[in-house]
Protein backbone atom coordinates (compact mmCIF):
# COMPACT_ATOMS: atom_id res chain seq x y z
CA UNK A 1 158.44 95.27 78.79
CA UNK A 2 161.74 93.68 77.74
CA UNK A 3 165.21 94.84 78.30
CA UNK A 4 168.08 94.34 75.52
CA UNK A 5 170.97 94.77 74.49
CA UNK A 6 172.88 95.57 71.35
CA UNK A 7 175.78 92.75 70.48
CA UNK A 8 176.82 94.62 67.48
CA UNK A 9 176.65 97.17 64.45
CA UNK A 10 178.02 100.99 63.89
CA UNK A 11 175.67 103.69 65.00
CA UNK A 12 172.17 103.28 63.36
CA UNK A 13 170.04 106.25 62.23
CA UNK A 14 168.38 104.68 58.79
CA UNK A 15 164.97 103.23 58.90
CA UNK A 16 161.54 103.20 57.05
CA UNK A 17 160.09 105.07 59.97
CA UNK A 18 160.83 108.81 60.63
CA UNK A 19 161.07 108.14 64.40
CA UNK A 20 163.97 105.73 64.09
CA UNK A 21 165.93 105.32 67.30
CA UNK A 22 169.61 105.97 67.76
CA UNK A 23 171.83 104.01 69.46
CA UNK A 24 175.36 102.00 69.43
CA UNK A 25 176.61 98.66 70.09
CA UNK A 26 176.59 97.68 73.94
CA UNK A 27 173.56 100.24 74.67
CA UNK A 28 170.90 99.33 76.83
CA UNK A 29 167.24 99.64 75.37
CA UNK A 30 163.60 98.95 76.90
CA UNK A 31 161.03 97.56 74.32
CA UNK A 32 157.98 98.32 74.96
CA UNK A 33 155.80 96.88 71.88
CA UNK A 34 156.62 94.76 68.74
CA UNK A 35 154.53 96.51 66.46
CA UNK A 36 156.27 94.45 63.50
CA UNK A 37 158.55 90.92 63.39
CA UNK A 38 161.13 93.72 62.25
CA UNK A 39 160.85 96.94 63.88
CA UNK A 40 160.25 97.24 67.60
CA UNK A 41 159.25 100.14 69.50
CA UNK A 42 161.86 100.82 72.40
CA UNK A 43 163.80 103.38 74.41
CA UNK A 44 166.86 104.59 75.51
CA UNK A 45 167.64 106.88 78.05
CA UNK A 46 164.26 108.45 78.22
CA UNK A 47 164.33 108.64 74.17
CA UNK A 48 161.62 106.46 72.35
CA UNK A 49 161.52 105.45 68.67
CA UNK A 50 162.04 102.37 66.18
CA UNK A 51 164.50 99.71 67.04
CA UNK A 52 165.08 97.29 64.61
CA UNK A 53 164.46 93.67 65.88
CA UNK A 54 167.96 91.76 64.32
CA UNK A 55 170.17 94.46 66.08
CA UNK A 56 168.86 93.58 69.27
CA UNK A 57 169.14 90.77 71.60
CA UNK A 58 167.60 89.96 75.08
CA UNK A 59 169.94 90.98 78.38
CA UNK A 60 171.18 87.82 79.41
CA UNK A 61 169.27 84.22 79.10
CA UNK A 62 166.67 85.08 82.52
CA UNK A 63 165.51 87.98 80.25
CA UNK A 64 165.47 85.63 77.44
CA UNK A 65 163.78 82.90 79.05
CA UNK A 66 161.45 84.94 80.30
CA UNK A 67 160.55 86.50 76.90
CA UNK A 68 159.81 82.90 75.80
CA UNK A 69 157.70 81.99 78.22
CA UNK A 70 155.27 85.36 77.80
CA UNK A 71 154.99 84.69 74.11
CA UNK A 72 153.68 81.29 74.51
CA UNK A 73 151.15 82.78 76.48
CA UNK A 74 150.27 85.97 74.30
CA UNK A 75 147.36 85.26 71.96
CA UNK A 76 148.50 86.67 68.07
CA UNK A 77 144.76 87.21 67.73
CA UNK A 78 144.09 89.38 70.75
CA UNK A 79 140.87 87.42 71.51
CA UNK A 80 139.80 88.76 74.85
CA UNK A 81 140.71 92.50 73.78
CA UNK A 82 139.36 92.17 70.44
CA UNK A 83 135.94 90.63 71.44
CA UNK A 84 136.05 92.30 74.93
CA UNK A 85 135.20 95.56 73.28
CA UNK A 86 132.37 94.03 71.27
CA UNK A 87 130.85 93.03 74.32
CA UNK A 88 130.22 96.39 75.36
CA UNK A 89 127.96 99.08 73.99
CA UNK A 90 129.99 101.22 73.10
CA UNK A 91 131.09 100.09 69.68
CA UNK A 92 127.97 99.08 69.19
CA UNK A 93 125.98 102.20 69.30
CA UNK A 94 128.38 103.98 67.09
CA UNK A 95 127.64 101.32 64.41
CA UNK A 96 124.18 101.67 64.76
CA UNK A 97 124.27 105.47 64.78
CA UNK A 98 125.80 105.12 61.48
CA UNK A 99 122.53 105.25 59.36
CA UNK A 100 124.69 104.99 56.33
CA UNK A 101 126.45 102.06 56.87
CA UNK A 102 122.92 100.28 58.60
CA UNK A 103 120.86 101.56 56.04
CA UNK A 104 122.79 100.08 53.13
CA UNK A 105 122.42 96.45 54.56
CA UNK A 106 119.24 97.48 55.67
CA UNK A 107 118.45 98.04 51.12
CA UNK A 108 120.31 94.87 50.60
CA UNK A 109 117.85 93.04 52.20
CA UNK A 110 114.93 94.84 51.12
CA UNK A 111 116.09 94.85 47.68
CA UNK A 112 116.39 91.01 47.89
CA UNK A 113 113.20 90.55 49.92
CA UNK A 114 111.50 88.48 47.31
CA UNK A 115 115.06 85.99 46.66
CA UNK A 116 115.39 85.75 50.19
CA UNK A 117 112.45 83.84 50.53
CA UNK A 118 113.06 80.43 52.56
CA UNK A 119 116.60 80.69 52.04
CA UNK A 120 119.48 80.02 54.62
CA UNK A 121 121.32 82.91 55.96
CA UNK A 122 124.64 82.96 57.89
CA UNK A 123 125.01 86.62 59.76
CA UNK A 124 128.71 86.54 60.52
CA UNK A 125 129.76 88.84 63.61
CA UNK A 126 126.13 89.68 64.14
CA UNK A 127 126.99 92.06 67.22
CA UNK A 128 123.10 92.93 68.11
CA UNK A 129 121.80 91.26 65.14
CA UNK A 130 120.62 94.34 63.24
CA UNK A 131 121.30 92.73 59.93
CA UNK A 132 119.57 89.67 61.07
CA UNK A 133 116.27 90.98 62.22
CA UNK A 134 116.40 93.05 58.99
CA UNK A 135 115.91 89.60 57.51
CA UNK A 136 113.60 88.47 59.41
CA UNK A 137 111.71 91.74 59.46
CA UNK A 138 111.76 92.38 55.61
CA UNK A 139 112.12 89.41 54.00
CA UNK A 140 111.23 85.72 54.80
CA UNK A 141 114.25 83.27 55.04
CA UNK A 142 113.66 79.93 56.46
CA UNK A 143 116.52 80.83 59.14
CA UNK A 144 119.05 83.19 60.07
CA UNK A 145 121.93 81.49 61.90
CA UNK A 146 123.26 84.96 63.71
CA UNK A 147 126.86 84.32 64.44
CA UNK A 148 128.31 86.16 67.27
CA UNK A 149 131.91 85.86 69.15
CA UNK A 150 131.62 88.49 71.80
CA UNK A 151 129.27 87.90 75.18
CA UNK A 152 126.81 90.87 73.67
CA UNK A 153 125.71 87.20 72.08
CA UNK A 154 123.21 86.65 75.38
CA UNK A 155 121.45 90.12 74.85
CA UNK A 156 121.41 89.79 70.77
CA UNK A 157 119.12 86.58 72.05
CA UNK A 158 116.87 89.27 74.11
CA UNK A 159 116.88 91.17 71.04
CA UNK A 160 115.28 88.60 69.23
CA UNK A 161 113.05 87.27 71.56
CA UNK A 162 111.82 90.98 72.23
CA UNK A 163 111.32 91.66 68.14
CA UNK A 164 109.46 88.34 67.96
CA UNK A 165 111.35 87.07 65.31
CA UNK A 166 113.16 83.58 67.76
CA UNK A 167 111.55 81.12 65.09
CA UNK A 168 113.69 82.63 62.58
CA UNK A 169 116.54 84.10 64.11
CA UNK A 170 119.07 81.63 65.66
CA UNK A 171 121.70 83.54 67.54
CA UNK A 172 125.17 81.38 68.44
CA UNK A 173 127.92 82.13 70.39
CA UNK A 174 131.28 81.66 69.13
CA UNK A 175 133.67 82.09 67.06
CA UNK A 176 133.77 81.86 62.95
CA UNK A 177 136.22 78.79 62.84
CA UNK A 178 134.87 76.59 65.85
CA UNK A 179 130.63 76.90 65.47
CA UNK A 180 128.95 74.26 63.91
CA UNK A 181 125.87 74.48 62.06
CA UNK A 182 123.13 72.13 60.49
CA UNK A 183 122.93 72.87 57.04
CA UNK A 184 125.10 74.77 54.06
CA UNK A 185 123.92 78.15 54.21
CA UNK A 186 122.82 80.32 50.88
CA UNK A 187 123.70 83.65 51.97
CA UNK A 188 126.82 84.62 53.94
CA UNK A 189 126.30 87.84 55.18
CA UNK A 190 128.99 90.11 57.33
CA UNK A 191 129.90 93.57 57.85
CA UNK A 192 133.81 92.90 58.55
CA UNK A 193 135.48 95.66 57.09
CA UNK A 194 138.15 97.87 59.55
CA UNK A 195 140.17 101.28 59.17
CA UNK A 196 141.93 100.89 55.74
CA UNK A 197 139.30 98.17 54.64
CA UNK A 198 141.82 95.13 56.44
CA UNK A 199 142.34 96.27 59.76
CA UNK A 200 141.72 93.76 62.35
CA UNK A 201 141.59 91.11 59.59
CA UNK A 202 138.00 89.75 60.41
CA UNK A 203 138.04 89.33 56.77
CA UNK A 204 139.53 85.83 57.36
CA UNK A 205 136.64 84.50 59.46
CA UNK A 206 134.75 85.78 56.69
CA UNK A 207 136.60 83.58 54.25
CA UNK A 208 136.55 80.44 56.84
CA UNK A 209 133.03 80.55 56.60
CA UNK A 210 132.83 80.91 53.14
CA UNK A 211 135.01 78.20 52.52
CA UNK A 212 133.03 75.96 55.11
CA UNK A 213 129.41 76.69 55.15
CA UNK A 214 128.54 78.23 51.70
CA UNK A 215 126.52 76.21 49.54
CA UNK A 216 127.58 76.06 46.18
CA UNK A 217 126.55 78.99 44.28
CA UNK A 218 125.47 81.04 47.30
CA UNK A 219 126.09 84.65 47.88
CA UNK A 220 128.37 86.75 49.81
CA UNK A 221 127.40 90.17 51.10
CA UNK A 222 129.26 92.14 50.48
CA UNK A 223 130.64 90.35 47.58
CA UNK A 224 133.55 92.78 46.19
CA UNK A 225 135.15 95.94 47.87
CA UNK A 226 137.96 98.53 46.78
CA UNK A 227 140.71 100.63 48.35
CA UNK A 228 140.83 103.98 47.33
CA UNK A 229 143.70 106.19 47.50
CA UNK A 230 144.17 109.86 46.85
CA UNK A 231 147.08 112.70 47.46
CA UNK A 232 145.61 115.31 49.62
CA UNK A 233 146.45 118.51 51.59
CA UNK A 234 145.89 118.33 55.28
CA UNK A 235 146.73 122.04 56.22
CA UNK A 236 144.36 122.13 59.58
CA UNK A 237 145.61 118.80 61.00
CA UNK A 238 149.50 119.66 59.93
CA UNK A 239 148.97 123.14 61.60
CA UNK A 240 147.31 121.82 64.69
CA UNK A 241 149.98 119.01 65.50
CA UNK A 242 152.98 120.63 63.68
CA UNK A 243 153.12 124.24 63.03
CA UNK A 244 151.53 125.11 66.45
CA UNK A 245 155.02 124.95 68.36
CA UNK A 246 156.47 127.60 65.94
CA UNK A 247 155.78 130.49 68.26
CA UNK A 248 152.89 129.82 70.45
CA UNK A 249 152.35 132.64 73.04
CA UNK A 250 154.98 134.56 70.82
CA UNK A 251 158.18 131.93 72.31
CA UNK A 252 159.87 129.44 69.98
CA UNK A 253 158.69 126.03 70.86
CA UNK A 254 160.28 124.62 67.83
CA UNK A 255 162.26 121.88 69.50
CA UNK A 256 158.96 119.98 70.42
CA UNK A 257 158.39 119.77 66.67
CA UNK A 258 160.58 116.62 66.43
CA UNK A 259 158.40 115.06 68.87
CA UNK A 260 155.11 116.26 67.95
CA UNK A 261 156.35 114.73 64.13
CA UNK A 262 157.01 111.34 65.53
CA UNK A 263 153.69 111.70 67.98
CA UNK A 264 151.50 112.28 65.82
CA UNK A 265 152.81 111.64 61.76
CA UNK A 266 154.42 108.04 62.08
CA UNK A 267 151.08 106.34 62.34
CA UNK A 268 148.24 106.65 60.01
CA UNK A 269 145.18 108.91 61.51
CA UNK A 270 141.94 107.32 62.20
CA UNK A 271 138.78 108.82 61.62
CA UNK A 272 140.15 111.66 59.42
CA UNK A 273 137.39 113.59 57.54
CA UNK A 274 138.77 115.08 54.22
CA UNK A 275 137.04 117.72 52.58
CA UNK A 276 136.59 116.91 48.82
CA UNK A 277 138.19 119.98 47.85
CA UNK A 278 141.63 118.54 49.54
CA UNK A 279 142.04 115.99 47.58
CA UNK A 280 144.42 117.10 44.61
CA UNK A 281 143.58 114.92 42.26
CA UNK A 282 140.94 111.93 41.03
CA UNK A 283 140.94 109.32 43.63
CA UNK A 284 141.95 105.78 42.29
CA UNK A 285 141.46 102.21 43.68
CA UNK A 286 144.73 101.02 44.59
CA UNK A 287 143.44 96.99 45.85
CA UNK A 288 140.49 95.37 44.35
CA UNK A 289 138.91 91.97 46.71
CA UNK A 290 136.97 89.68 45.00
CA UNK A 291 135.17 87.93 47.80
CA UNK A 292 134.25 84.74 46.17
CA UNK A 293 138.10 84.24 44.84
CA UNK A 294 139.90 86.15 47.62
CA UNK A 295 142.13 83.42 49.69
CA UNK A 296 143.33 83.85 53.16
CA UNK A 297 147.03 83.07 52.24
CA UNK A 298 146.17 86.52 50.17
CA UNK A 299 145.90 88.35 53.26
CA UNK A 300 149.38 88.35 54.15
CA UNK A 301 150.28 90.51 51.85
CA UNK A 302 148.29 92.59 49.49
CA UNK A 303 149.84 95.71 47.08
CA UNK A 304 148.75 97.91 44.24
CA UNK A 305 149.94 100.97 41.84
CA UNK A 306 148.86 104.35 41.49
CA UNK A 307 149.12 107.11 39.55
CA UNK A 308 147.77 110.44 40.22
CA UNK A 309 147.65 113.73 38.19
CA UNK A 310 147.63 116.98 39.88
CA UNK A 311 145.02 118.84 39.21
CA UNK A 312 145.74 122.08 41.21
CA UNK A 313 148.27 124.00 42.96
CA UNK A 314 148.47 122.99 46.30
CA UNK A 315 150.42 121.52 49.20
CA UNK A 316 151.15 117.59 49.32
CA UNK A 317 150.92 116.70 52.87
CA UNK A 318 150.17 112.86 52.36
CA UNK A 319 147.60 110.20 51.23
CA UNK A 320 144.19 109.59 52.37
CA UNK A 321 142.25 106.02 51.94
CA UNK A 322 138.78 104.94 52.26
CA UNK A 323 137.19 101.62 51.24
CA UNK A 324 134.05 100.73 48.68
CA UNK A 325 131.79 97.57 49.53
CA UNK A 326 129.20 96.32 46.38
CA UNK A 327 126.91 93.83 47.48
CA UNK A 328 125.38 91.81 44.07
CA UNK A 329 122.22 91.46 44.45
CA UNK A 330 120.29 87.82 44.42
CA UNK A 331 118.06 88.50 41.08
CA UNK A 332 119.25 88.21 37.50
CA UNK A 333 119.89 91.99 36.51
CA UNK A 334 118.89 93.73 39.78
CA UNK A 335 120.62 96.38 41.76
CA UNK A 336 123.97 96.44 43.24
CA UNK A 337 124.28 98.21 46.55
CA UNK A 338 126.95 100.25 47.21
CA UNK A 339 128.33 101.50 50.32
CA UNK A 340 131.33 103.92 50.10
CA UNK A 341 133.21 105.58 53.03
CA UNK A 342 134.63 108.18 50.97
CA UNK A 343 134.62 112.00 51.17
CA UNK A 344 132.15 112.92 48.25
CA UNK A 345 129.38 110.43 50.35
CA UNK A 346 127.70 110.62 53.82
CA UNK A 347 129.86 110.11 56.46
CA UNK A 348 130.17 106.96 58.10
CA UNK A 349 131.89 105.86 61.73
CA UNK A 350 135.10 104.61 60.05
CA UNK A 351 135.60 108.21 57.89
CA UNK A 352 138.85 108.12 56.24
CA UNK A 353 142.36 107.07 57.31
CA UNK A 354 145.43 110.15 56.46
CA UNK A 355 148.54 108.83 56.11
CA UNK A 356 150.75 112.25 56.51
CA UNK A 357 154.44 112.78 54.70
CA UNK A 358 157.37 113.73 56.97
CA UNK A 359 157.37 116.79 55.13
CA UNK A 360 154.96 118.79 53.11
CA UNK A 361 155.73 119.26 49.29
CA UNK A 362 154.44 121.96 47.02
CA UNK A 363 152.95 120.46 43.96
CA UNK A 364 151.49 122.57 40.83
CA UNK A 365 148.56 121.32 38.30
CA UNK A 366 149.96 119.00 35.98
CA UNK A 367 152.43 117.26 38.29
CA UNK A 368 152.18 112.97 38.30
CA UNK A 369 152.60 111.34 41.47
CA UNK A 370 152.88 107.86 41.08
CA UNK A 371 154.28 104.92 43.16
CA UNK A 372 153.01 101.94 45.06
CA UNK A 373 151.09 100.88 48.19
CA UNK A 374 151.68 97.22 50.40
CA UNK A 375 149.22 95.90 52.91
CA UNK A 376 151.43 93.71 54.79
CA UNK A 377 150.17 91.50 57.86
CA UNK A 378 151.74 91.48 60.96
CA UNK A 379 153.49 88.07 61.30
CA UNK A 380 152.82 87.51 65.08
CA UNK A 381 149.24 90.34 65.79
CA UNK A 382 147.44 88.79 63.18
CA UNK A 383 144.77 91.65 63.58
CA UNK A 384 147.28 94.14 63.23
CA UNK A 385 149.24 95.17 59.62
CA UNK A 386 151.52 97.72 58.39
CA UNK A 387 150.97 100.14 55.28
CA UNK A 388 154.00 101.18 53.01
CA UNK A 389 153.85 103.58 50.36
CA UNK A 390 156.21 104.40 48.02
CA UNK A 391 155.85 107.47 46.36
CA UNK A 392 157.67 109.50 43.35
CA UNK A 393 156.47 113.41 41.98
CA UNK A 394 157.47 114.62 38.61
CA UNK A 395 157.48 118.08 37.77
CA UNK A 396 156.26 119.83 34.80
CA UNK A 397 157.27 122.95 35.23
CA UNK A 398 160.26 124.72 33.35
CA UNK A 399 162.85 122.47 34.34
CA UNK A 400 161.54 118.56 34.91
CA UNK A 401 162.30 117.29 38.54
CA UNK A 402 161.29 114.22 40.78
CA UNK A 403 161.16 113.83 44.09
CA UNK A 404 161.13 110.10 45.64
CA UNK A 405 159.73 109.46 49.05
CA UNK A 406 159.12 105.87 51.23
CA UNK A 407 157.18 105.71 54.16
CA UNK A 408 155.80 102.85 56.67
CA UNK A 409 153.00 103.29 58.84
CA UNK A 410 152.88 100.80 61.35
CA UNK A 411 148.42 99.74 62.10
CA UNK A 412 147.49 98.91 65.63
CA UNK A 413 145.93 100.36 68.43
């Protein structure tokens, strides 16, 4: 934790986030993270909320010294947490309990058996080398280098050995921008997508490799994916964390509400599950990747349109995203395998990500909500990123009226 101070400015209520902090010039605040370059997360006097970063300066040059010093230390990638937790089981029995996110690799390769055949595969994060051993199993490459950061590397080795497949799989330990490897590879396969399709940005090893170790004209798997975006009614999560401390018990526990909104609204939910009927309109894709063209300086900051039409009465409580891999198959006019995360398919371990409004709006059939979304990278986390969307409704009814809303969810765990 650091402690600052405020040199100067009026009062300061007016932020991006709903949970902005108040305070005045001379006041004392605690920062606990740095979420974003701009807004930090702090407190003052037992109050919590968004502080924004240029107001604030350290409390006196040991504080600021000290600050220094513990940056140069911190590691923007988060190495040890981020492939600590890979190097447990957990994680990894979730993704293989997903059947449809395994089996759809699992039909790439099967599907490509045949063009597989004594070529050179890169398995990118290969965690316990599922995707490798399905090439080994089902198809016949002339290797599989299986590419894995995280220390569950040794046992992905056992895996192999166990499976019989050692002559074809070769598992290495490290990470995407230091291994070396013996030959260009043909196929570069990975499954690196996160919460909100970027999150965690593994994407960029992806690229790394690309850029490095595919042979010309070789394949990526997957080689496109899609944000999706839709307006949707939440009314079970916005009861459960919001109209709950109405009258609980029959006593007002309304002034927990402004808590409970910045607890639980001012970041994006995980794991949401979204019933189709929800969603009050056709969902659109919002950001389109291209993973043969897609550039890592692209990363930084990625933003698309939308445009929705209402097509039902109902309550606007926010926006829900999911994420749409293709993987183009090897053979001249064969299939392209799809795996979508969205609510009209099987569910998978990442579900859907609800990004929920500060306040509900009603909306009618015929309404237009349109506005824009921005992907932006956190500057110093580089696995963490923030999601803004901007957001205007139009009204059809008898008399035409807009309503214009902003909102920025800050992404990290």
């Amino acid at each position: 934790m650091l402690a600052v101070s405020v040199p100067f400015s009026p009062r300061l209520t007016v932020s991006p986030f709903a949970s902005q902090l108040s305070f005045s010039s001379g006041d004392k605040l605690l920062v606990h993270t740095k979420p974003s370059s701009d807004w930090w997360w702090a407190e003052l006097q037992g109050v919590t909320g968004y502080a924004p970063a240029s107001y604030l300066q350290p409390d006196g040059a040991e504080e600021e010294e000290e600050e220094e010093e513990d940056t140069s230390l911190q590691d923007p990638w988060q190495d040890e947490e981020y492939f600590g937790s890979y190097g447990t089981l957990k994680l990894h029995l979730e993704m293989l309990s997903d059947k449809t996110r395994t089996e759809a690799y699992r039909q790439v390769i099967f599907s490509n058996s045949a063009s597989l055949r004594n070529k050179v595969v890169m398995d990118l994060g290969c965690g316990t080398g599922i995707i490798s051993l399905f090439c080994a199993q089902l198809a016949q490459p002339s290797v599989v280098y299986a590419v894995e950061a995280s220390s569950m590397a040794a046992y992905t080795r056992q895996l192999v050995k166990q499976n019989g497949y050692e002559e074809v799989v070769v598992v290495l330990q490290g990470r995407a921008e230091e291994i070396e490897l013996p030959e260009q590879v043909d196929v570069l396969v990975s499954e690196w997508m996160g919460n909100c399709l970027l999150f965690e940005f593994m994407v960029e090893s992806v690229l790394l490799a690309r850029d490095r170790w595919l042979r010309e004209g070789g394949v990526i798997w997957p080689s496109s994916a899609a944000l999706t975006l839709v307006p949707c009614q939440a009314d079970s999560y916005f009861s459960e964390k919001m109209a709950f401390w109405e009258q609980p018990y029959g006593l007002d526990f309304t002034p927990l509400q402004p808590l409970a909104h910045q607890e639980f609204f001012t970041k994006p939910k995980f794991s949401h599950l979204i019933e189709p009927n929800d969603c009050l309109s056709a969902p659109c894709d919002v950001i389109c990747l291209n993973m043969y063209t897609l550039q890592v300086k692209d990363l930084e900051e990625m933003n698309g349109q939308f445009h929705f039409c209402v097509e039902k009465p109902g309550v606007f409580h926010g926006f829900t995203a999911w994420f749409t891999v293709h993987f183009k198959s090897l053979e001249e006019g064969g299939t392209t395998v799809e795996l979508n995360t969205g609510p009209n398919s099987e569910p998978t371990h990442w579900k859907q990500t609800l990004f929920m409004l500060d306040k509900p709006v009603s909306v009618c059939a015929g309404d237009s909500i349109s506005g824009t979304i921005l992907l932006r990278r956190n500057p110093v986390w580089r696995r963490h990123m923030t999601v803004t969307l901007n957001w205007n409704i139009s009204s059809t009814g008898e008399t035409d009226s807009s309503q214009v809303g902003t909102k920025t969810f800050p992404m990290w765990r």
